[in-house]
N, C-alpha and C. Protein backbone atom coordinates (compact mmCIF):
# COMPACT_ATOMS: atom_id res chain seq x y z
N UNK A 1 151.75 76.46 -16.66
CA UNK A 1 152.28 76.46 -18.00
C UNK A 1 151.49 75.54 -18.92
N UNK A 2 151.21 74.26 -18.29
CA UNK A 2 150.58 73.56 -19.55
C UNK A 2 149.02 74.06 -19.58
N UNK A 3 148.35 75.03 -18.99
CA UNK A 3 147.14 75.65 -19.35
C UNK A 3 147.53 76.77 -21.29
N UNK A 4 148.43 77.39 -20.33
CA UNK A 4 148.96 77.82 -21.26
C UNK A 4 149.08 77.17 -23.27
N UNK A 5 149.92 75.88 -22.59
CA UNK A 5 150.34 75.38 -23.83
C UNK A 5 149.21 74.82 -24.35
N UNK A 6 148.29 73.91 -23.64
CA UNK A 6 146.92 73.16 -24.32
C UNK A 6 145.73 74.30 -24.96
N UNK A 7 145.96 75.46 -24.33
CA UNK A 7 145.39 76.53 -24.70
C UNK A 7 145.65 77.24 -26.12
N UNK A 8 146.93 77.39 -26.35
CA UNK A 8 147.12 77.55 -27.45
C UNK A 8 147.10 76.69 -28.51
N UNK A 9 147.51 75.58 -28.41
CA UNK A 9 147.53 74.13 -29.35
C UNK A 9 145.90 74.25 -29.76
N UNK A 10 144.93 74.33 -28.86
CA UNK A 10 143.54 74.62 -29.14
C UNK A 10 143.06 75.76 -30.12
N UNK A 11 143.77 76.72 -29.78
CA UNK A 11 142.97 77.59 -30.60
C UNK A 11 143.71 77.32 -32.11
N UNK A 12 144.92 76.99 -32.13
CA UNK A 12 145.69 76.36 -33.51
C UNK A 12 144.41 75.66 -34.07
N UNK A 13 144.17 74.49 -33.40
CA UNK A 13 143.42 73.61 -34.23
C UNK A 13 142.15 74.45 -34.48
N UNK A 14 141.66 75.38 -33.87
CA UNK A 14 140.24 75.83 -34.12
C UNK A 14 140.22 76.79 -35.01
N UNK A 15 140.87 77.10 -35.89
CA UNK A 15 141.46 78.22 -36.53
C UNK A 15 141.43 77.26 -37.94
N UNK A 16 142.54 76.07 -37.64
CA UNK A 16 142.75 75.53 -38.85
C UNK A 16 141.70 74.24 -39.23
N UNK A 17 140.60 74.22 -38.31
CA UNK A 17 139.58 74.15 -38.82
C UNK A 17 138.31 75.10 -39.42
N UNK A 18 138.50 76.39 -39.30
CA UNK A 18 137.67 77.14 -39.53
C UNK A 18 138.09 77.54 -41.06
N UNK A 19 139.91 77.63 -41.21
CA UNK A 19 140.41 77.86 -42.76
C UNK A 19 140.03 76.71 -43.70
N UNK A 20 139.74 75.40 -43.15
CA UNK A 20 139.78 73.95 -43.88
C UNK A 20 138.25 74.00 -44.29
N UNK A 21 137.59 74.87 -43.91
CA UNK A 21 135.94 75.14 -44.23
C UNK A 21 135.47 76.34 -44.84
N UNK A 22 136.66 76.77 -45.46
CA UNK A 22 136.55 78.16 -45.82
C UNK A 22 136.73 78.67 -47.25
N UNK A 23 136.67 79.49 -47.88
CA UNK A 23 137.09 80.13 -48.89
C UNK A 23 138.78 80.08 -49.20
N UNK A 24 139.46 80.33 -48.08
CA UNK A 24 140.67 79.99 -48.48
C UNK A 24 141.17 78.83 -48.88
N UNK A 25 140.85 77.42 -48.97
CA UNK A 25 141.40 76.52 -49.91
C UNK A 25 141.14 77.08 -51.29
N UNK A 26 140.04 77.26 -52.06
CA UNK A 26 140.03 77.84 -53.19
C UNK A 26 140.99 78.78 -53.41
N UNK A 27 141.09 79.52 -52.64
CA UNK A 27 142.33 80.76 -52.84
C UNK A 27 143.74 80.73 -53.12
N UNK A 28 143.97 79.22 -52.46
CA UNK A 28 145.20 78.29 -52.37
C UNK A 28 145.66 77.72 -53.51
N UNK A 29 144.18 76.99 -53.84
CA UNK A 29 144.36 76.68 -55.18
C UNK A 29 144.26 77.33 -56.26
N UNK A 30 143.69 78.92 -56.69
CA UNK A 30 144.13 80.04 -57.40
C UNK A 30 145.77 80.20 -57.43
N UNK A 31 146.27 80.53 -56.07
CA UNK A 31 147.27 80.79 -55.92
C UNK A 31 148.36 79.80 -56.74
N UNK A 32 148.69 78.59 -56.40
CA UNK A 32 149.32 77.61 -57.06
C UNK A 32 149.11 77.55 -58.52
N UNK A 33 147.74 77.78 -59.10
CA UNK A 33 147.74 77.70 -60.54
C UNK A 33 148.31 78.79 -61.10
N UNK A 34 148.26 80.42 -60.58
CA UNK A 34 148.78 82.16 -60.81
C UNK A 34 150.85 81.43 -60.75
N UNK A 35 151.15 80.72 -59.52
CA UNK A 35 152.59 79.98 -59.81
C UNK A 35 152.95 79.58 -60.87
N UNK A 36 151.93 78.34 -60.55
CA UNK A 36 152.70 77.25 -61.81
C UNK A 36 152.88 77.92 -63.25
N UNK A 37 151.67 78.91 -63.69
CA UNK A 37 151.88 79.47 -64.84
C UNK A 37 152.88 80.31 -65.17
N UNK A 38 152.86 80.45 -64.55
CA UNK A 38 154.25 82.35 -64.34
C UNK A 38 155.84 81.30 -64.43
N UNK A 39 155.89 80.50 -63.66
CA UNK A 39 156.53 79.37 -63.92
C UNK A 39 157.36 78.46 -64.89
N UNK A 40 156.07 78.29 -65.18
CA UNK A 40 155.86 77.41 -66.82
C UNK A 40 156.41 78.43 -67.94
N UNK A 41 156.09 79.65 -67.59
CA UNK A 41 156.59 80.66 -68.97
C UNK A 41 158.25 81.17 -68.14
N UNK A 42 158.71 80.74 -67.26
CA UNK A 42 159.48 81.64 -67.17
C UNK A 42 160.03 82.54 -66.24
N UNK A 43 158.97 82.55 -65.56
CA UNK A 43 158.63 83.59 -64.96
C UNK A 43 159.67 83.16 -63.49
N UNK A 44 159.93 84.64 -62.45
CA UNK A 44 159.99 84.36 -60.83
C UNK A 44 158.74 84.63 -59.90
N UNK A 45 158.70 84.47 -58.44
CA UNK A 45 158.30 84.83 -57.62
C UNK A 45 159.12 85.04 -56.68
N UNK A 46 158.58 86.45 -56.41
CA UNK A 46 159.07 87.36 -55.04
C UNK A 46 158.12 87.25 -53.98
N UNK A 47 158.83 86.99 -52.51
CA UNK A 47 158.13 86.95 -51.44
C UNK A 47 158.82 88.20 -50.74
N UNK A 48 158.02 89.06 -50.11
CA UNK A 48 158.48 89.78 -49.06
C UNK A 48 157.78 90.38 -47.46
N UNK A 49 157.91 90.85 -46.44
CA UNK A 49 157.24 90.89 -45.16
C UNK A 49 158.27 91.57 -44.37
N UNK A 50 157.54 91.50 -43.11
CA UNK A 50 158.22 92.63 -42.20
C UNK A 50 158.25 91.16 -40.76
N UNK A 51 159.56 91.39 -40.05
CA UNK A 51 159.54 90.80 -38.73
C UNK A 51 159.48 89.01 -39.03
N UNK A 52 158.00 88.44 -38.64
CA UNK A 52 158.04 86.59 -38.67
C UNK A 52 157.59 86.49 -40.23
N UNK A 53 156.61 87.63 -40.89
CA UNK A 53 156.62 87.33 -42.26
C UNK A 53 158.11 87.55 -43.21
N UNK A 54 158.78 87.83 -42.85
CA UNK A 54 160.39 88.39 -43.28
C UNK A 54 160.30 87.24 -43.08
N UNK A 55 160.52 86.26 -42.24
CA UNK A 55 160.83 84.75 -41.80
C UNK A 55 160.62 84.17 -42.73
N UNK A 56 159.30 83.89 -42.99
CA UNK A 56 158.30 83.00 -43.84
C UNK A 56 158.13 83.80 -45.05
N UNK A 57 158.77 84.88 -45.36
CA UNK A 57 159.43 84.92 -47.17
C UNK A 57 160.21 84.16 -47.42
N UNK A 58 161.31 84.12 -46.58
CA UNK A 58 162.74 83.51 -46.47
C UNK A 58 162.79 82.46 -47.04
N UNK A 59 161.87 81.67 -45.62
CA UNK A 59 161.62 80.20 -46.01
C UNK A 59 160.79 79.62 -46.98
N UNK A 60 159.99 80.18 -47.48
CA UNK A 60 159.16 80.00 -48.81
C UNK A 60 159.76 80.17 -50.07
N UNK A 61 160.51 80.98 -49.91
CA UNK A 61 161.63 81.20 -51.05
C UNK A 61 162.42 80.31 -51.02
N UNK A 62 163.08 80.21 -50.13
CA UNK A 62 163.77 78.96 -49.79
C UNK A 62 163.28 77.25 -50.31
N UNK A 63 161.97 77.31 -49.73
CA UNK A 63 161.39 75.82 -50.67
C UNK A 63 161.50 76.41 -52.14
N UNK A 64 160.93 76.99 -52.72
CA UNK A 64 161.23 77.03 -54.11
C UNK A 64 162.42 76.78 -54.09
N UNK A 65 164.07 77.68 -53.94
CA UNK A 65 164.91 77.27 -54.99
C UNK A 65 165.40 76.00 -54.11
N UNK A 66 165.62 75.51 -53.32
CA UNK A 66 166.16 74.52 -52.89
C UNK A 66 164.77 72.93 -53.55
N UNK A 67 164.48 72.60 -52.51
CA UNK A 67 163.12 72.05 -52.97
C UNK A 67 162.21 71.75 -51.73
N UNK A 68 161.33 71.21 -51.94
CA UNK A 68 160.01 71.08 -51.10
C UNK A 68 160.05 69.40 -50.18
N UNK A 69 159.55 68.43 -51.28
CA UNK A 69 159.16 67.12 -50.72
C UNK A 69 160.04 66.38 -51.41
N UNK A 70 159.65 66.87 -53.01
CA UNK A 70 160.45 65.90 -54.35
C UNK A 70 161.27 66.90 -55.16
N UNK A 71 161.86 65.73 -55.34
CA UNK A 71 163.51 66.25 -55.95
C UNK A 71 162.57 67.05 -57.80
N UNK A 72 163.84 68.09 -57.64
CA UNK A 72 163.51 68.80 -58.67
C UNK A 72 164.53 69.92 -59.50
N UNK A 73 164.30 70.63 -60.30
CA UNK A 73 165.59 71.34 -60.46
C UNK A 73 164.61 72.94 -59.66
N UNK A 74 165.20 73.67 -59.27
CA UNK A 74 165.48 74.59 -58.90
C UNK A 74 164.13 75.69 -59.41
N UNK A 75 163.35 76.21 -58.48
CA UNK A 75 162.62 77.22 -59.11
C UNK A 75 162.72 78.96 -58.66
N UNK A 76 162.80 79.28 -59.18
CA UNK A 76 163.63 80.79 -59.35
C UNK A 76 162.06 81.72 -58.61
N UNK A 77 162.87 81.84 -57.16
CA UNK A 77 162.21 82.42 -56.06
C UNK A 77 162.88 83.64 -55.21
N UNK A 78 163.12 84.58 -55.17
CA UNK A 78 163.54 85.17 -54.49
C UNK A 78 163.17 86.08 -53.01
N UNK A 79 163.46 86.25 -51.85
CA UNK A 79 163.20 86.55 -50.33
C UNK A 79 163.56 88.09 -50.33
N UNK A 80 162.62 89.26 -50.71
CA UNK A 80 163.68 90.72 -50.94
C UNK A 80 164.02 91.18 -49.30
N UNK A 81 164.16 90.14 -48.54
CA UNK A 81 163.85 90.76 -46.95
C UNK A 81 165.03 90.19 -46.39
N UNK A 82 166.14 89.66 -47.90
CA UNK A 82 167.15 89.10 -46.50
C UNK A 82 169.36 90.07 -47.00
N UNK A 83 168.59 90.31 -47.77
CA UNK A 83 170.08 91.64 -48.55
C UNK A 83 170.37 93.04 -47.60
N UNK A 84 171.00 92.86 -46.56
CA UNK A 84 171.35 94.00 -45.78
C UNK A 84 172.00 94.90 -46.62
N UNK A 85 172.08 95.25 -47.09
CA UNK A 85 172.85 96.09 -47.92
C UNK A 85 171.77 96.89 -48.73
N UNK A 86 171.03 96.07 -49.25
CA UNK A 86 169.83 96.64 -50.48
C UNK A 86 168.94 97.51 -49.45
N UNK A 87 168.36 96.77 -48.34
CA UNK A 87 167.79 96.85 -47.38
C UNK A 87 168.26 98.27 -46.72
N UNK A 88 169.28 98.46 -46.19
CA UNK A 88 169.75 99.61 -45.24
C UNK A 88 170.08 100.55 -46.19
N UNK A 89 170.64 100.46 -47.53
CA UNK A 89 171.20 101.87 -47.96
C UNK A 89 169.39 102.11 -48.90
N UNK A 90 168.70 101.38 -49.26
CA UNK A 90 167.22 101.96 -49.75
C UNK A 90 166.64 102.62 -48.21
N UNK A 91 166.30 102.09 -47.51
CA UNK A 91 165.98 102.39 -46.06
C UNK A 91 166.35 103.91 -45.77
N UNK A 92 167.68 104.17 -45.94
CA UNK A 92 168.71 105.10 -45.90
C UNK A 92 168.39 106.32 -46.68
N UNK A 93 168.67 106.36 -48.21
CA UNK A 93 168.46 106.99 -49.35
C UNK A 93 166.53 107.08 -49.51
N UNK A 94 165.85 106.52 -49.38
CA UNK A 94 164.50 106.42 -49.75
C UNK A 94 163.32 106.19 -48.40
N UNK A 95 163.65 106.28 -47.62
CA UNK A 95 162.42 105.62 -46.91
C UNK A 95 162.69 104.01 -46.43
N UNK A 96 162.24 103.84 -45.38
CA UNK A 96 161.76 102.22 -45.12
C UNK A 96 160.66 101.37 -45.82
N UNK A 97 159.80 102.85 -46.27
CA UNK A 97 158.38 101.96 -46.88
C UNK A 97 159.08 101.94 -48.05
N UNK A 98 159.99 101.73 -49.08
CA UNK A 98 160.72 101.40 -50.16
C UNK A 98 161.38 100.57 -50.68
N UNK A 99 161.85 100.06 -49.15
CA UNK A 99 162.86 98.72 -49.11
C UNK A 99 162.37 97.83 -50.07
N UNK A 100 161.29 97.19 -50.52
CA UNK A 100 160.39 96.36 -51.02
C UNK A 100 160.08 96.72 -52.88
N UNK A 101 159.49 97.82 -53.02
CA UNK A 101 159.46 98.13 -54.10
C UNK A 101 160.97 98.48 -55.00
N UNK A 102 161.66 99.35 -54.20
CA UNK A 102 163.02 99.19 -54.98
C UNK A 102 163.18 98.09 -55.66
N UNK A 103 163.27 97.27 -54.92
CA UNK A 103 163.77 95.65 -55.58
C UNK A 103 162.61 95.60 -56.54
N UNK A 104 161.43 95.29 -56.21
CA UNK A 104 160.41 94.50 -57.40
C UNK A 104 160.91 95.75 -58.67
N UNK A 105 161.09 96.92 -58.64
CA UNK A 105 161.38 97.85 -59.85
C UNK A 105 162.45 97.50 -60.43
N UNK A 106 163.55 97.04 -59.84
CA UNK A 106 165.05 96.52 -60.10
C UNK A 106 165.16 94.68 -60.61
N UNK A 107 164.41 94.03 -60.18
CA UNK A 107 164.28 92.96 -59.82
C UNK A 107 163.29 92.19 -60.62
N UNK A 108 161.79 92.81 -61.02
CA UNK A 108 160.78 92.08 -61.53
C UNK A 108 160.67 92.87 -62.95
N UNK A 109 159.93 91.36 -63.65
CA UNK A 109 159.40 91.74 -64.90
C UNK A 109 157.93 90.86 -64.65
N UNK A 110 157.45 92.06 -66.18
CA UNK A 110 155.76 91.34 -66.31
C UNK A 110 156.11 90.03 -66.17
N UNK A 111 154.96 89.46 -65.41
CA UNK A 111 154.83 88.42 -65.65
C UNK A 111 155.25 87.27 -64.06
N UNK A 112 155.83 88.16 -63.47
CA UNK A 112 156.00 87.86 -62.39
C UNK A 112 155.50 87.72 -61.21
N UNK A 113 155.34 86.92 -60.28
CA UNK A 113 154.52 86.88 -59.22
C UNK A 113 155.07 87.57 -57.73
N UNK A 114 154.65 88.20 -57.47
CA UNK A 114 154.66 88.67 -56.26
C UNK A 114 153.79 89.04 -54.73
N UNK A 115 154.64 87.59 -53.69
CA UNK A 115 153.49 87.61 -52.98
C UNK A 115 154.16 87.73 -51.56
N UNK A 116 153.32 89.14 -51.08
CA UNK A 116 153.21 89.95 -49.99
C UNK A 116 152.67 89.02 -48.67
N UNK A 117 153.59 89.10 -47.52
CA UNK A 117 152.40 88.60 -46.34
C UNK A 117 152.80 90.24 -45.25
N UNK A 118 151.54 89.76 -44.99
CA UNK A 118 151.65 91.18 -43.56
C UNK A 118 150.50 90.92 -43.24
N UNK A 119 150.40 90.94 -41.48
CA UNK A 119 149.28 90.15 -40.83
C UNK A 119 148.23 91.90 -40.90
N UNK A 120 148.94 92.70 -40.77
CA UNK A 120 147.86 93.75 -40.81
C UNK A 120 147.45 94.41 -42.10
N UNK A 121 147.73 93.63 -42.95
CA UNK A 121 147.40 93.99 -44.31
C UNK A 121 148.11 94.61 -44.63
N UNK A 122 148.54 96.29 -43.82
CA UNK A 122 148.31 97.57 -44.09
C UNK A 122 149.88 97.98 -44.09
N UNK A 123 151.17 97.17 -44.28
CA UNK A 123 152.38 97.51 -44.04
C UNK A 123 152.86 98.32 -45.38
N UNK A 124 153.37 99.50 -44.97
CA UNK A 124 153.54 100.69 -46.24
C UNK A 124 154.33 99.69 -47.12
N UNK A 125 155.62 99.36 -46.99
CA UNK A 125 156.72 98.91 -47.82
C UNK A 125 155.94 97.33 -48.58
N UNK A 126 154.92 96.78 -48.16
CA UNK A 126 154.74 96.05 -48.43
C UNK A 126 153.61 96.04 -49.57
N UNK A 127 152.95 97.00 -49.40
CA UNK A 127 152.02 97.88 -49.66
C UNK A 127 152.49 98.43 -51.36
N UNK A 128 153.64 99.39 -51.07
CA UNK A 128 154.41 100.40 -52.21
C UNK A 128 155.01 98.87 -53.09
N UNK A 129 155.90 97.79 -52.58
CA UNK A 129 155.76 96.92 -53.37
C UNK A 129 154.81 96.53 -54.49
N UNK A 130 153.34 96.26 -54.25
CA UNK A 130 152.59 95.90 -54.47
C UNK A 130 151.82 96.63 -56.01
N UNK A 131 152.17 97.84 -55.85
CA UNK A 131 151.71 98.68 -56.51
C UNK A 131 152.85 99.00 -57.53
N UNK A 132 154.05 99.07 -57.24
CA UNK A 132 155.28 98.33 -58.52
C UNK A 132 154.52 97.47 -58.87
N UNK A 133 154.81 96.27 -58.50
CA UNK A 133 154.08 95.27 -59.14
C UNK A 133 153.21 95.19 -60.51
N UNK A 134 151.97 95.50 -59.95
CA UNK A 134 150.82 96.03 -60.25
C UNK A 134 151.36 96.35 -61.52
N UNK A 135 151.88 97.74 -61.31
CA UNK A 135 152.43 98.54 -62.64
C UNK A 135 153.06 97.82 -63.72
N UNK A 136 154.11 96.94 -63.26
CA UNK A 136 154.95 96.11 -64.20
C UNK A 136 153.93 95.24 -64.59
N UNK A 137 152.77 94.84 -64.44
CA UNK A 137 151.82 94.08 -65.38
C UNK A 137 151.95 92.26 -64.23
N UNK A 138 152.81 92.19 -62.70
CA UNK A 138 152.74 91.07 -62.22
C UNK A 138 151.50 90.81 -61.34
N UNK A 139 150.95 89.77 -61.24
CA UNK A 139 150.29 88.65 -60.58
C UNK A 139 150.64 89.17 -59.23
N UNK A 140 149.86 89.85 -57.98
CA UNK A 140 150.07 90.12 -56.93
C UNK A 140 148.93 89.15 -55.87
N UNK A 141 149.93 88.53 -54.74
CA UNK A 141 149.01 87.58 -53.94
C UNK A 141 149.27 88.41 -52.29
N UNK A 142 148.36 88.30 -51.87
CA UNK A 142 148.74 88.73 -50.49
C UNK A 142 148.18 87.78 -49.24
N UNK A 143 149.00 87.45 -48.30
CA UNK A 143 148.83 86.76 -46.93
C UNK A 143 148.59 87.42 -45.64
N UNK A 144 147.56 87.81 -45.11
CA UNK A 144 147.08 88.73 -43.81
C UNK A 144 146.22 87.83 -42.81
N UNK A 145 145.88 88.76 -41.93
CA UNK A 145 144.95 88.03 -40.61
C UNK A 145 143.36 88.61 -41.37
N UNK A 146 142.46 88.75 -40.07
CA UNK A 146 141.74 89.06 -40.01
C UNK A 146 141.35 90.42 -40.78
N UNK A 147 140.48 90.49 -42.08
CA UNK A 147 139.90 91.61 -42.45
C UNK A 147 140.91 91.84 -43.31
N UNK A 148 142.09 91.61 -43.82
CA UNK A 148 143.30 91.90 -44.69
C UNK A 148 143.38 93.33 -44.93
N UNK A 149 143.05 94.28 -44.18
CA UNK A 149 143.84 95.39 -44.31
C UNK A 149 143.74 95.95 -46.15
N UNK A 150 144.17 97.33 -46.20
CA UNK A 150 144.44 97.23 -47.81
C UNK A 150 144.76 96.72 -48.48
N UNK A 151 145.25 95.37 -48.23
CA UNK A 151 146.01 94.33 -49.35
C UNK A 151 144.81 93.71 -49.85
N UNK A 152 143.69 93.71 -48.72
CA UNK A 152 142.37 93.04 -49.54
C UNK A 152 141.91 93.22 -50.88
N UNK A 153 142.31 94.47 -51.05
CA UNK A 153 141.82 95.10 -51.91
C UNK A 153 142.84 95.33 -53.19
N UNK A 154 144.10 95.81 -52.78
CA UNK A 154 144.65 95.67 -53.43
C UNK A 154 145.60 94.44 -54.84
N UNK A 155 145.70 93.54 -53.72
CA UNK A 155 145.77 92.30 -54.12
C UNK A 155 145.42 91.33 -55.23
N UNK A 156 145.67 90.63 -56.46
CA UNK A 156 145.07 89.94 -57.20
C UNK A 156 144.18 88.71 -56.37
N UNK A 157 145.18 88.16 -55.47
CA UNK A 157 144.41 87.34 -54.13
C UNK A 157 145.05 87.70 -52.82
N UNK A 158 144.12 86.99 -52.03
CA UNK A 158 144.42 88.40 -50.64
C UNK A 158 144.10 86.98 -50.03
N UNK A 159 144.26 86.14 -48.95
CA UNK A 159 144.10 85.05 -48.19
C UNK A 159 144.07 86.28 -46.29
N UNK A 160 143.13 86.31 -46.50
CA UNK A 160 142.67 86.68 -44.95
C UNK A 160 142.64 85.75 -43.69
N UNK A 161 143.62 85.19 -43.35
CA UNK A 161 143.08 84.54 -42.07
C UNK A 161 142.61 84.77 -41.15
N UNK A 162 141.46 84.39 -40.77
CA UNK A 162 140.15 84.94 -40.16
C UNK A 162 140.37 84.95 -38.50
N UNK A 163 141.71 85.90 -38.17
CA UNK A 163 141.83 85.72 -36.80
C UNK A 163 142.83 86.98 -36.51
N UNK A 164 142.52 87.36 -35.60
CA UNK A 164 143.49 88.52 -34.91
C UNK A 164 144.82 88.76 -33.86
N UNK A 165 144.82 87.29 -34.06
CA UNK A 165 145.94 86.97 -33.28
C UNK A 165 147.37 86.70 -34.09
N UNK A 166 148.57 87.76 -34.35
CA UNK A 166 149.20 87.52 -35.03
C UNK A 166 149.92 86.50 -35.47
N UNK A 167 150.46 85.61 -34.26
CA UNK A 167 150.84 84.50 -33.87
C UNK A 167 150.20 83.43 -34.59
N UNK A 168 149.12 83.31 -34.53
CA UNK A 168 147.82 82.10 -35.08
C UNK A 168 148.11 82.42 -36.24
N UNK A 169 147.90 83.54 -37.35
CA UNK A 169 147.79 83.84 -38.80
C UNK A 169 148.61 83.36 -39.29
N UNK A 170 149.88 83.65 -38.77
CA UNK A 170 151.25 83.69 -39.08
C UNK A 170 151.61 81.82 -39.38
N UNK A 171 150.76 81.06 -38.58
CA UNK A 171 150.95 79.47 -38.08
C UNK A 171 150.28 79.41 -39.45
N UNK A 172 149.16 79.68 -39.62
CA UNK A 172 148.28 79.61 -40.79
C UNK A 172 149.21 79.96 -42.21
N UNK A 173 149.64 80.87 -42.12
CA UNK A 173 150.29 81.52 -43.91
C UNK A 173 151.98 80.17 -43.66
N UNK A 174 152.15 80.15 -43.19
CA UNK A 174 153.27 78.47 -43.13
C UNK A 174 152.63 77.59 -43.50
N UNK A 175 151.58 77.45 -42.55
CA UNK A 175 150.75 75.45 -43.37
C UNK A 175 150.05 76.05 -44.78
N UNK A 176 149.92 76.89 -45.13
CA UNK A 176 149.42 77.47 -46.71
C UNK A 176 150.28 77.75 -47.80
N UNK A 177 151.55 78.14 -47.30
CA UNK A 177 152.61 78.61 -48.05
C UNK A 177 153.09 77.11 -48.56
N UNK A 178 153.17 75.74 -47.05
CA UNK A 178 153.64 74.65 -47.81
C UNK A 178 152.77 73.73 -48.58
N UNK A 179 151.27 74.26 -48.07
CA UNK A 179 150.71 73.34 -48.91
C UNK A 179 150.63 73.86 -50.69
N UNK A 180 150.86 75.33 -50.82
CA UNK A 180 151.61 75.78 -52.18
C UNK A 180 152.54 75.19 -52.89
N UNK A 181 153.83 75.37 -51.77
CA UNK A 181 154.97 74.20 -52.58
C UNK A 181 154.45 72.94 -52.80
N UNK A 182 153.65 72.36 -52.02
CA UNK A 182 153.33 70.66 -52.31
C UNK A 182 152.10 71.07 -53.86
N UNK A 183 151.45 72.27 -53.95
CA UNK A 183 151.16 72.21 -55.30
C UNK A 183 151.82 72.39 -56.38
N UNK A 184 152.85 73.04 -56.21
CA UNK A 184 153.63 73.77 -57.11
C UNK A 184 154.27 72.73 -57.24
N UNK A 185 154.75 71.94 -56.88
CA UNK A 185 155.35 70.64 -56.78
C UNK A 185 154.85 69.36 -57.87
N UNK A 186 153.79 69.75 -57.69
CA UNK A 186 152.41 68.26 -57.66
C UNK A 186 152.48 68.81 -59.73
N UNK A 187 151.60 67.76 -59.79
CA UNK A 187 150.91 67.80 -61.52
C UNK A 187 150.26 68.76 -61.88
């Protein structure tokens, strides 16, 4: 077992040294400034994902309206991945790849940020979100692994973590997501 565990703890660190040398800090820091502005006017951000990124909408949403490090009033974040109800009767009536966009159509205005994680880029509902978005005139960010899938492309920013191991990416879009709140936070 502890081959196991030192094994993985390793490739953690070799990963999050390869992001700490990479293009993605800049991306990070795009990202936080595309926030703070949308923010500053007004604006929300929507997080949404499928499975551990469903997780880490949650909780990212979660640091926004609650708070991060320092006390603050409240920033208007919403998780479209945690409303069983919205969720199962769109699912139901429309498709699964819908669950996501319903809401941003119901839910967002210009001006709004909306940011997608899916380690394979390529998740339909996450995807059809995106392209609402788009349409309504919002700021679209996306969080993936290796090669980012169509979100690369699609995406206003697309943060690729340069690894194929879902598990690892996933470790990665958490230490990125909080080092966001600690910007979004910051001056």
């Amino acid at each position: 077992m502890q081959n196991i565990i030192n094994a993985r703890i390793k490739e953690h660190m070799e990963l999050i040294q390869i992001v700490a040398q990479s293009e993605i800090t800049a991306q990070v820091e795009e990202i936080a400034t595309i926030v703070k502005e949308a923010l500053a006017k007004g604006k929300k951000v929507l997080f949404c994902g499928n499975g551990g990124s469903a997780a880490d909408s949650q909780h990212l949403a979660a640091e926004f309206v609650g708070r991060f490090q320092v006390e603050r009033k409240g920033l208007p974040a919403i998780a479209l991945t945690v409303d069983t109800s919205i969720l199962t009767a769109v699912a139901n009536d429309y498709g699964y790849d819908q669950v996501f966009a319903r809401q941003v159509e119901a839910l967002a205005n210009e001006g709004d940020v909306l940011i997608g994680l899916s380690t394979s880029g390529n998740s339909p509902n996450v995807l059809n979100a995106i392209a609402i978005a788009k349409d309504k005139g919002m700021k679209t960010v996306g969080f993936t692994a290796q090669g980012g899938g169509k979100m690369a492309t699609e995406c206003d920013v697309c943060v690729a973590v340069p690894c194929k191991v879902t598990a690892r990416a996933q470790e990665v879009h958490i230490l990125l997501g909080h080092i966001l709140c600690e910007l979004v936070d910051g001056e």
